[in-house]
Structure formats: C-alpha cells, structure tokens
C-alpha atoms as a PDB file:
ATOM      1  CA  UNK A   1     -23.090  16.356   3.041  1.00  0.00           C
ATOM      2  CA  UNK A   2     -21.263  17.990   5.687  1.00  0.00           C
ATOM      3  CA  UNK A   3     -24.421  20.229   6.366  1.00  0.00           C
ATOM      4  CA  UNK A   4     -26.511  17.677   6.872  1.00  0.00           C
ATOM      5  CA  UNK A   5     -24.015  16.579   9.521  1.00  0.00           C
ATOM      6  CA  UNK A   6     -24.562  17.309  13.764  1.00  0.00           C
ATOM      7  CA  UNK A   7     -21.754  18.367  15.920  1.00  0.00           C
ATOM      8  CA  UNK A   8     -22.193  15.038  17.535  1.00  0.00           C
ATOM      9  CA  UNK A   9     -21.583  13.294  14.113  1.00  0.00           C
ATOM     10  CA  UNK A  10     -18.782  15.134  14.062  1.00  0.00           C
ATOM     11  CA  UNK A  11     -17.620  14.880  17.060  1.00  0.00           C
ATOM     12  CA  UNK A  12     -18.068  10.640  16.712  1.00  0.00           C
ATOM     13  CA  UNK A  13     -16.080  10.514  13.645  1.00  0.00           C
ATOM     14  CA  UNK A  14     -13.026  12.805  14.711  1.00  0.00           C
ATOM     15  CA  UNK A  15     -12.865  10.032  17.953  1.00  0.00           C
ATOM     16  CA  UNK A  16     -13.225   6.930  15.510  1.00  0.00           C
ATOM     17  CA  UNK A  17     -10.168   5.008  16.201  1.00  0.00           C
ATOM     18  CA  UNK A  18     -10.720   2.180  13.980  1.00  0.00           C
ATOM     19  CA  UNK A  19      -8.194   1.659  11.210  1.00  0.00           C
ATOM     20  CA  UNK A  20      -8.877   1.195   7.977  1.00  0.00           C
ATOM     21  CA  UNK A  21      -6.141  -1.263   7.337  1.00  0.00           C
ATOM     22  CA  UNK A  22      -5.060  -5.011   8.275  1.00  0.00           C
ATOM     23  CA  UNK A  23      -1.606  -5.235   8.944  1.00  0.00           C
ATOM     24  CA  UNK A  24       1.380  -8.172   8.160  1.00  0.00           C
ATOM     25  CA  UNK A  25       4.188  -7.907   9.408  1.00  0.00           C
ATOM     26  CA  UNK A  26       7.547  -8.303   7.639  1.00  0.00           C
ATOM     27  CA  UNK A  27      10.294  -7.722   9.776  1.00  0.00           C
ATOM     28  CA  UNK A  28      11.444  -5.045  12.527  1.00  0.00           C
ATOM     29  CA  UNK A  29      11.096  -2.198  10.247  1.00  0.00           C
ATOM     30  CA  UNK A  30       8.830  -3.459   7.464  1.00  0.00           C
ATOM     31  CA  UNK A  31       4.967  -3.708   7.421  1.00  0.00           C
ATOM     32  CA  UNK A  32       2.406  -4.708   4.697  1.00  0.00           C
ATOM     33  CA  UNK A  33      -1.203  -2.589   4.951  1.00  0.00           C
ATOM     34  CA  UNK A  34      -3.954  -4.076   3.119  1.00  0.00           C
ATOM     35  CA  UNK A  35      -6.762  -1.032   2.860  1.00  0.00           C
ATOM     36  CA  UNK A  36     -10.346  -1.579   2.690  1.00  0.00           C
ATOM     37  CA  UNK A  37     -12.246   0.431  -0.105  1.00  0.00           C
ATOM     38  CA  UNK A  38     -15.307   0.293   1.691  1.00  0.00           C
ATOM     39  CA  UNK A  39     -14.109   1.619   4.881  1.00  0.00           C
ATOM     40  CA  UNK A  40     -15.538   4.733   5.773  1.00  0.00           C
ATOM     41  CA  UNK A  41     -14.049   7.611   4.672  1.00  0.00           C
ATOM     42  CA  UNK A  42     -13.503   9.545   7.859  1.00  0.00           C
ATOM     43  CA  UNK A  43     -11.017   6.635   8.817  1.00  0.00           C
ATOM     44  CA  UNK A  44      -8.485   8.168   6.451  1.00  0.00           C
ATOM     45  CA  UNK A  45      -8.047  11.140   8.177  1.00  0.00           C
ATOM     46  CA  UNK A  46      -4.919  13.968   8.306  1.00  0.00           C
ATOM     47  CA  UNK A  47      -2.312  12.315  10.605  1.00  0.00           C
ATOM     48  CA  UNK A  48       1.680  12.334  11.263  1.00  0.00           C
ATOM     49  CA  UNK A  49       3.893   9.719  12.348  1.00  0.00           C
ATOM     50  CA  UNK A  50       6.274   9.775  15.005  1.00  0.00           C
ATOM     51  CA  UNK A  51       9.429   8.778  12.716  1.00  0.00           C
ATOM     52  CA  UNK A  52      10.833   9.070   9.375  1.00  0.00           C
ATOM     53  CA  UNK A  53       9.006   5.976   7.160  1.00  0.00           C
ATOM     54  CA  UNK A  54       8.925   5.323   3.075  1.00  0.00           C
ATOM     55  CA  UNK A  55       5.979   3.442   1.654  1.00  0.00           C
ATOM     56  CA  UNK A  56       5.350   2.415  -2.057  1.00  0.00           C
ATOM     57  CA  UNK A  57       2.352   0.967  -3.393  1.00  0.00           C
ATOM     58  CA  UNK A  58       2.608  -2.962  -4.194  1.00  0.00           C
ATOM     59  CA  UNK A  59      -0.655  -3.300  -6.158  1.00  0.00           C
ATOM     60  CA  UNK A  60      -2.542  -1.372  -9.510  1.00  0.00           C
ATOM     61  CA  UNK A  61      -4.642   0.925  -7.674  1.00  0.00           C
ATOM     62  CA  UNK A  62      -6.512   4.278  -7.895  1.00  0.00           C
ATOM     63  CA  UNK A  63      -5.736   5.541  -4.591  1.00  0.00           C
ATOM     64  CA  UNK A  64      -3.643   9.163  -3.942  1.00  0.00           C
ATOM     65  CA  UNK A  65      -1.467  10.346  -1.362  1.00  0.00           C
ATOM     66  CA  UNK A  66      -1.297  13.965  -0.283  1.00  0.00           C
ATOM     67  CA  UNK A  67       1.402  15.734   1.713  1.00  0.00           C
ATOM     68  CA  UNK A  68       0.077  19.186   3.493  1.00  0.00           C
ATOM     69  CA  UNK A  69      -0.070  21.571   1.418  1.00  0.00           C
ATOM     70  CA  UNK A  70       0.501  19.983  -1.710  1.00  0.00           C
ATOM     71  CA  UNK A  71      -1.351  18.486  -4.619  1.00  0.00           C
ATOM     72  CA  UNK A  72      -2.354  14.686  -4.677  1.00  0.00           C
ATOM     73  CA  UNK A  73      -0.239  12.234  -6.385  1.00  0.00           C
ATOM     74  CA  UNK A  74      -1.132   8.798  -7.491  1.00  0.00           C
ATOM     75  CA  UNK A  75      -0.345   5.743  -5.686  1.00  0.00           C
ATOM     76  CA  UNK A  76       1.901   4.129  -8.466  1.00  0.00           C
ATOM     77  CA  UNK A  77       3.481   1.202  -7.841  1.00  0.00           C
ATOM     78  CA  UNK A  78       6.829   0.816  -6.579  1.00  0.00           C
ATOM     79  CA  UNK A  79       7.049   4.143  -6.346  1.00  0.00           C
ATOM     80  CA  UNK A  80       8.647   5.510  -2.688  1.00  0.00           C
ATOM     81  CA  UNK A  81       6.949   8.213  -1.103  1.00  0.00           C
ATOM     82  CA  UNK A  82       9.305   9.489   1.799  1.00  0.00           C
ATOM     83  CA  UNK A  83       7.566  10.529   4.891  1.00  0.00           C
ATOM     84  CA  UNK A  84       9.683  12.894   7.323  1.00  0.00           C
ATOM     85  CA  UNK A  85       9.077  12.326  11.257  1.00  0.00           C
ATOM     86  CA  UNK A  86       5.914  14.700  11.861  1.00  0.00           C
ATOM     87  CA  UNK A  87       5.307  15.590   8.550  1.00  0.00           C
ATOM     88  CA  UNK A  88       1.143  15.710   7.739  1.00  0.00           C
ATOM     89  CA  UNK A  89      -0.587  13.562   4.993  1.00  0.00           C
ATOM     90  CA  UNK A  90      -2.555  11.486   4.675  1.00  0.00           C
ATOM     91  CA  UNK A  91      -4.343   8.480   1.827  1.00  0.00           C
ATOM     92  CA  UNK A  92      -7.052   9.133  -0.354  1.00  0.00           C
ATOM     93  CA  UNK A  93      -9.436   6.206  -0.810  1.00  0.00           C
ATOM     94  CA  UNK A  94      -9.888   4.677  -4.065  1.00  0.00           C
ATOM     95  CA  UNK A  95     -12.428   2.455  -5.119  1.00  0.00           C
ATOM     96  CA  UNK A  96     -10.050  -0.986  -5.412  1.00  0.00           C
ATOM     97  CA  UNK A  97      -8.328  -2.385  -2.555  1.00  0.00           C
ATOM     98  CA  UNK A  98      -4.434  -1.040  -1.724  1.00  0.00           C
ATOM     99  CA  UNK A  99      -1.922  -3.118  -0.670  1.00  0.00           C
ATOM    100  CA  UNK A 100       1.594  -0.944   0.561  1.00  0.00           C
ATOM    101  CA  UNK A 101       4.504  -1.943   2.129  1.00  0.00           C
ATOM    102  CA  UNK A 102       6.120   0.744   4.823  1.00  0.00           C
ATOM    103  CA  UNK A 103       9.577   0.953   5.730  1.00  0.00           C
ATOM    104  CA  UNK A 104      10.665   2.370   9.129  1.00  0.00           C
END
C-alpha cells in the first residue's frame, strides 16, 4: 500500500492533526479517551508526551500498545501502562471501540 502512495499523500497524512479520540474529562489530572475504530489509521501515529502519565484500558478490547523499541502488548483491562515524560509509543487500532482512562 505504501507504494501506491505519493509524497504528497504522505506528506498530507504526516500533517493530519485530527485526533482519533473524544475526550471527558474527569478531574485535573484524569481524562477518559473514547477511540474510534474506524478512524484512519495514520491518526495513530508515533508520538511522546510532555509529562509522566499512566493509562489502563476500561473496556474488552483488541487494541495494543507499543513502547519504542519493544514488542506490542495487549490493551487489557485495568491494566496500567506507565508512560515516562518523552518516552515514544504509540496505540495500535483494533477493530472494537477503546475506552481508557489517563492519569497525569
């Protein structure tokens, strides 16, 4: 697929800004992200965060989460992930929605 792609293509999805997500909030250092399945899949791109956060899956789901240079790992619920300040990673979509609560 990537082949078939232009540099423009390219180009158009590496500036995509949109987020894949709806956001609730909680409280000062608490958020709920609903993800969208059907989102495209260049929305869940490579990123770090500017501070230390923990997230957990609340929902059954067949999503994974990845940490640079390591494996995948499913999204199991209640399980905390702990992200370090800076650290890459990013979600891979699943095919049923995600629902995940992050801690600041």
């Amino acid at each position: 697929k990537c082949n078939e792609m232009t540099n423009e293509d390219v180009i158009r999805q590496m500036d995509d800004l949109r987020k894949p997500f709806t956001e609730e909030y909680v409280n000062s250092n608490t958020v709920i992200r609903h993800f969208d399945p059907t989102a495209d899949d260049h929305l869940y791109k490579w990123h770090r965060d500017p501070q230390d956060r923990q997230i957990k899956a609340l929902n059954k789901n067949d999503w994974k989460f990845q940490f640079d240079n390591f494996i995948p790992e499913n999204l199991e619920i209640n399980k905390i992930i702990k992200i370090k300040q800076g650290e890459y990673h990013r979600l891979i979509k699943g095919k049923t929605p995600l629902k995940i609560e992050i801690k600041f």
